[in-house]
Protein backbone atom coordinates (compact mmCIF):
# COMPACT_ATOMS: atom_id res chain seq x y z
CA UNK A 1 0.00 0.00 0.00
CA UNK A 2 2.97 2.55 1.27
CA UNK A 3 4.63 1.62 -2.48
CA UNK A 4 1.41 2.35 -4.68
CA UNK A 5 1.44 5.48 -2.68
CA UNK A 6 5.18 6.53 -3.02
CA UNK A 7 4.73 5.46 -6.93
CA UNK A 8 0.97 7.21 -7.71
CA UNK A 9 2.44 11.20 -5.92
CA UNK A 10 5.97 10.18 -7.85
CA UNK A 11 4.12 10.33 -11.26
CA UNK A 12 1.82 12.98 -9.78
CA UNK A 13 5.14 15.12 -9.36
CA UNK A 14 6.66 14.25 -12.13
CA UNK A 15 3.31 15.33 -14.15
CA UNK A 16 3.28 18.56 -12.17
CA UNK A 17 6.82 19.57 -13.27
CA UNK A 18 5.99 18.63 -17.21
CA UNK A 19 3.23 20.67 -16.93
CA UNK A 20 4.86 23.52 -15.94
CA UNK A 21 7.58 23.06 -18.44
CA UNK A 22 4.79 23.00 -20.40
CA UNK A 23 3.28 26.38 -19.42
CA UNK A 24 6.51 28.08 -19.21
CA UNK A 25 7.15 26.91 -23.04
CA UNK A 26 3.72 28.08 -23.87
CA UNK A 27 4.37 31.55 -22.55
CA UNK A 28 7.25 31.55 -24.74
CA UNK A 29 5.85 31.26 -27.70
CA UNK A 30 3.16 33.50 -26.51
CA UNK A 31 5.70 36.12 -26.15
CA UNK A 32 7.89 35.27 -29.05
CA UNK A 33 4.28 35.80 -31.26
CA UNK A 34 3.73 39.15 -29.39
CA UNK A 35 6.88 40.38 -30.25
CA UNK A 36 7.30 39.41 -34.02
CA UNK A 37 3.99 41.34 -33.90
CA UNK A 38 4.87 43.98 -32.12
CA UNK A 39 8.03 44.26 -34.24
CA UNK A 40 6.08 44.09 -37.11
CA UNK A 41 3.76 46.64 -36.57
CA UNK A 42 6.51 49.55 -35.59
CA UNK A 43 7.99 48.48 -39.28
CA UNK A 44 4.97 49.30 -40.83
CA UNK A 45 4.64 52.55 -39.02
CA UNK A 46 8.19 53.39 -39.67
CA UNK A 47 7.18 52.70 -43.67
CA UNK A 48 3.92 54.47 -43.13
CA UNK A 49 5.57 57.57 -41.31
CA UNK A 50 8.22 57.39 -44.26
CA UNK A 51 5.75 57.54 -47.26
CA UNK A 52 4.07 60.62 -45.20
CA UNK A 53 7.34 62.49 -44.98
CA UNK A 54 7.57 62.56 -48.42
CA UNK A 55 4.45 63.67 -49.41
CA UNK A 56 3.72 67.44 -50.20
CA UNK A 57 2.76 69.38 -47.32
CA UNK A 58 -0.58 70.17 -48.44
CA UNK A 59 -1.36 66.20 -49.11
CA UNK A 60 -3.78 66.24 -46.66
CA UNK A 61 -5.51 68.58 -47.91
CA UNK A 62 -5.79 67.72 -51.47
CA UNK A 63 -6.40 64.33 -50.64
CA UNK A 64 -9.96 65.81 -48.63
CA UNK A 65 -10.68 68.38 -51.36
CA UNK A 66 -10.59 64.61 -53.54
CA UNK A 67 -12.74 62.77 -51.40
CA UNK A 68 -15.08 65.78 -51.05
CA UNK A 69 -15.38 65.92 -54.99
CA UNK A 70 -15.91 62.76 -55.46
CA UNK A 71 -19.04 62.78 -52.53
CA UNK A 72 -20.47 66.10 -54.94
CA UNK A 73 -20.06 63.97 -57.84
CA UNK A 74 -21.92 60.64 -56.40
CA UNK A 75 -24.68 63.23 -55.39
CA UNK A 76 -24.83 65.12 -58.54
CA UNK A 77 -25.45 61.55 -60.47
CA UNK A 78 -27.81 60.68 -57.71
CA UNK A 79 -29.77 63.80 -58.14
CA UNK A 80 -29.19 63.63 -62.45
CA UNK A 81 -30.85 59.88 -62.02
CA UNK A 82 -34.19 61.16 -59.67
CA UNK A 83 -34.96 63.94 -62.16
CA UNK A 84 -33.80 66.99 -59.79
CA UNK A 85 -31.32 69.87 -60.23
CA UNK A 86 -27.86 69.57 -58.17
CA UNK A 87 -28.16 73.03 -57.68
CA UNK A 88 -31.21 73.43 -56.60
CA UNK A 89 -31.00 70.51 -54.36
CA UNK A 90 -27.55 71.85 -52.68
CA UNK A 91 -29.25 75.06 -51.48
CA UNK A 92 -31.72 73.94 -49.71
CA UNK A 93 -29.01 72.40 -47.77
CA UNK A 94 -27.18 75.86 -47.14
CA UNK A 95 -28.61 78.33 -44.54
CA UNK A 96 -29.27 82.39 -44.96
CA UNK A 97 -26.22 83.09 -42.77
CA UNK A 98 -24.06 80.64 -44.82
CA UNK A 99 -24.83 82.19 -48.36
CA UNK A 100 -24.74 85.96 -46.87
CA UNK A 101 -20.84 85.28 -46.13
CA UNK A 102 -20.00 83.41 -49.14
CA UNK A 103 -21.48 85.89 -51.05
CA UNK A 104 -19.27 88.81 -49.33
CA UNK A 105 -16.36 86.52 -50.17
CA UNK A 106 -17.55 86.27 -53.58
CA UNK A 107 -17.25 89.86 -53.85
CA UNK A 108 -14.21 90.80 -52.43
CA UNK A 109 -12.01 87.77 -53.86
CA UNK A 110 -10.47 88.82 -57.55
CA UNK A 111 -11.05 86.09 -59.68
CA UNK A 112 -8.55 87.64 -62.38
CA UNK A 113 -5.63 88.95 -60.80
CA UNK A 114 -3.64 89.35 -64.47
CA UNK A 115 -0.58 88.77 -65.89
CA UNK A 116 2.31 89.86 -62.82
CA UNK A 117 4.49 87.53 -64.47
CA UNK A 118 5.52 84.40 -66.64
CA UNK A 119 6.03 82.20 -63.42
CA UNK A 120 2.82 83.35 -62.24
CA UNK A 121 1.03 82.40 -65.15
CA UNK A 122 2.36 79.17 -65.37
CA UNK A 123 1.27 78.37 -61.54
CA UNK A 124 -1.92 79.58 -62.51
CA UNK A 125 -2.47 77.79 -65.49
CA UNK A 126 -1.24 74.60 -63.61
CA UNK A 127 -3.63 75.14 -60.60
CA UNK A 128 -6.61 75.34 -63.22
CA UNK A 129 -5.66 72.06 -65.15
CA UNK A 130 -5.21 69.82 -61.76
CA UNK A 131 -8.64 71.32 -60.63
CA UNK A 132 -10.22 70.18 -63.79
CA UNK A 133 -8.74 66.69 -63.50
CA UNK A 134 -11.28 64.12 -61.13
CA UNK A 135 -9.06 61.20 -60.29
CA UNK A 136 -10.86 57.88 -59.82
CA UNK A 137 -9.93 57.13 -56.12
CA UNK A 138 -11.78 53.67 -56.27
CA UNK A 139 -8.38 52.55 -58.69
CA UNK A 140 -6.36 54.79 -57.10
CA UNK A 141 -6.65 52.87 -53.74
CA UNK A 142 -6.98 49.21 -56.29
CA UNK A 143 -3.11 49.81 -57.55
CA UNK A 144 -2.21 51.04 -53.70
CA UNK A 145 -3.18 47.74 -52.11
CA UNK A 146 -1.76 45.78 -55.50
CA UNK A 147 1.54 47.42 -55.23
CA UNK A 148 2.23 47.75 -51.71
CA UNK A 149 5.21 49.75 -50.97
CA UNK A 150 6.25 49.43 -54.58
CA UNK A 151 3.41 52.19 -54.83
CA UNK A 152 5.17 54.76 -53.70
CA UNK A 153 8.77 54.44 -55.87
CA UNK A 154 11.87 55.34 -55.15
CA UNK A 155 15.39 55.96 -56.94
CA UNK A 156 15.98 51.77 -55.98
CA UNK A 157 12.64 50.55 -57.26
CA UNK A 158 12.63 49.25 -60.35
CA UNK A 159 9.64 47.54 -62.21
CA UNK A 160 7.75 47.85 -65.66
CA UNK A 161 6.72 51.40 -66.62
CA UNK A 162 3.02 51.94 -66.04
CA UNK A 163 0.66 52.34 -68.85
CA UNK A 164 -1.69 54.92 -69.40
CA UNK A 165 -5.00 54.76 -69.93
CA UNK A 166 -7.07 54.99 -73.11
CA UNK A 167 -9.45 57.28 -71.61
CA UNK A 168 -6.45 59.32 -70.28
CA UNK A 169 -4.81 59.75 -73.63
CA UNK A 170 -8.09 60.83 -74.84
CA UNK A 171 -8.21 63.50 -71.94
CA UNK A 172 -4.73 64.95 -72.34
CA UNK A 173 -5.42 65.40 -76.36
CA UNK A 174 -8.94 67.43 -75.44
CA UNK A 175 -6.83 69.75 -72.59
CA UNK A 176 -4.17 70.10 -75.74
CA UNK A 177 -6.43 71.38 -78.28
CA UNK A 178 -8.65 73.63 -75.89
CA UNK A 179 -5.02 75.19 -75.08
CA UNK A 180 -4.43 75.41 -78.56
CA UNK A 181 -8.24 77.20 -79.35
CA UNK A 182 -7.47 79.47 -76.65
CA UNK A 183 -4.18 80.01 -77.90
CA UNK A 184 -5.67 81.14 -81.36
CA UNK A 185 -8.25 83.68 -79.98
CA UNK A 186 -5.34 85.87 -78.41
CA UNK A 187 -4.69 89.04 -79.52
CA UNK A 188 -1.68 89.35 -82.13
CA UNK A 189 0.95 91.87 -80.85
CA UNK A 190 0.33 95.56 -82.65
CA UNK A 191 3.53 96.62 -84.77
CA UNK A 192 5.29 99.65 -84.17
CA UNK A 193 3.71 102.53 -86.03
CA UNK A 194 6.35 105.22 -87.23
CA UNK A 195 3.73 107.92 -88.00
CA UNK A 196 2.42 107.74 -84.05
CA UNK A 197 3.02 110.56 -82.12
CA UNK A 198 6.00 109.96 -79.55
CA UNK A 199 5.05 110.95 -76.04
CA UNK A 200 7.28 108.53 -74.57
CA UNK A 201 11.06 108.40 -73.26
CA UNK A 202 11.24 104.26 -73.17
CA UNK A 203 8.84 100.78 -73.42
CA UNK A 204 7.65 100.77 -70.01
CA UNK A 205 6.82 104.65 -70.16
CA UNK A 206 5.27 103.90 -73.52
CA UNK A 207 2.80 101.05 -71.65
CA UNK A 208 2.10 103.22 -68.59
CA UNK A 209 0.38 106.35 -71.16
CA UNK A 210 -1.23 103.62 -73.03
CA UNK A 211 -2.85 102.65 -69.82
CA UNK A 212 -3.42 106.23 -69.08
CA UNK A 213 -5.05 107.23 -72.29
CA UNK A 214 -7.28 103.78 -71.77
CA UNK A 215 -8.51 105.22 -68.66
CA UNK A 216 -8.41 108.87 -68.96
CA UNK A 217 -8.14 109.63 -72.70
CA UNK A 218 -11.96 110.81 -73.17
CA UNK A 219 -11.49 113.02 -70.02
CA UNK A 220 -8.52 114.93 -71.51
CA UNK A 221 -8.99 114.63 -75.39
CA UNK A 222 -9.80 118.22 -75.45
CA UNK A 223 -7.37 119.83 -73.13
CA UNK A 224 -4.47 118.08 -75.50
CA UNK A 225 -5.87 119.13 -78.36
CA UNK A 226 -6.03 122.87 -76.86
CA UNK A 227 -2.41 122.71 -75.96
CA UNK A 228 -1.53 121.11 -79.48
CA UNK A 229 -3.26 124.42 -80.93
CA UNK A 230 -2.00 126.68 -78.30
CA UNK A 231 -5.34 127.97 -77.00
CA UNK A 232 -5.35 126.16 -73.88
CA UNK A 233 -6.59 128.52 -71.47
């Protein structure tokens, strides 16, 4: 009886002390899991916080001026497919306060600024063709999960060149020959005429009493036409 006893808590012991070995392994792999994940994780954020860094500094914004354009558009279709007007529709959604102060911002902004410079008119030209574009976000965020962090190259990735879309071939040549219509309304430039009377000393004199005479020639026609005759009083 004393030897079934010693022999039955010997294996109970030695069961005790396997399971805990047991336990102690499982925690180990427990925390061996944790920690790939862990260490995971922090890589994608350091990837994540990368991509972000080099981004413009006005991504953010774009990218909810996007997703705000493409909500108008999905309700302008909605509203095109139930018979109603957009426009119509969106101000019943905008209060008397709201339109009073976008209409005193309406008034004060200048939508034409003119011509200050040939940088300036480039930016400006730019801003109005990327405002025009509507980028399809639905493929935009298809080829971001395809690609991964190929999505976002760098001067090490290499890969196949992307191809361009039918439809965005077929956009770029419509921007090109609106540009080129536009281009072919312009004013020619007015030739030098040698007869003209010279009331200037150089070119930029010359374009400030053109402006002048724009403004303020019908105020003053007939005081220089007294002084040409010499009966100005």
């Amino acid at each position: 009886m004393d030897t079934a006893s010693c022999s039955s808590a010997s294996s109970s012991k030695t069961m005790s002390v396997a399971d805990k070995k047991a336990d102690r392994m499982k925690r180990l792999r427990d925390l061996h899991l944790k920690r790939n994940e862990a260490r995971k994780l922090n890589h994608q954020e350091v990837v994540e916080e990368d991509k972000r860094k080099k981004l413009p500094s006005n991504w953010e914004a774009k990218r909810k001026r996007l997703e705000w354009e493409e909500k108008e558009e999905e309700r302008r279709k909605a509203c095109e497919e139930a018979g109603e007007e957009y426009d119509r529709v969106k101000l019943m959604d905008v209060g008397a306060d709201e339109a009073e102060k976008w209409e005193r911002k309406k008034k004060k902004k200048n939508p034409d600024p003119g011509f200050s410079g040939y940088e300036a008119a480039s930016y400006r030209q730019y801003q109005g063709l990327t405002k025009q574009m509507k980028p399809d976000m639905k493929e935009y965020n298809a080829k971001k999960d395809k690609m991964g962090e190929d999505f976002y190259p760098t001067v090490n990735t290499f890969g196949s060149k992307p191809k361009d879309t039918q439809e965005g071939i077929d956009r770029m040549v419509q921007d090109l020959e609106k540009q080129i219509d536009k281009r072919s309304k312009y004013s020619r430039r007015r030739a030098h005429d040698d007869d003209d009377d010279i009331d200037y000393i150089n070119e930029r004199n010359a374009k400030f009493n053109k402006k002048l005479e724009r403004f303020y020639g019908k105020y003053t026609t007939e005081i220089k036409q007294n002084l040409e005759r010499g009966t100005a009083v």
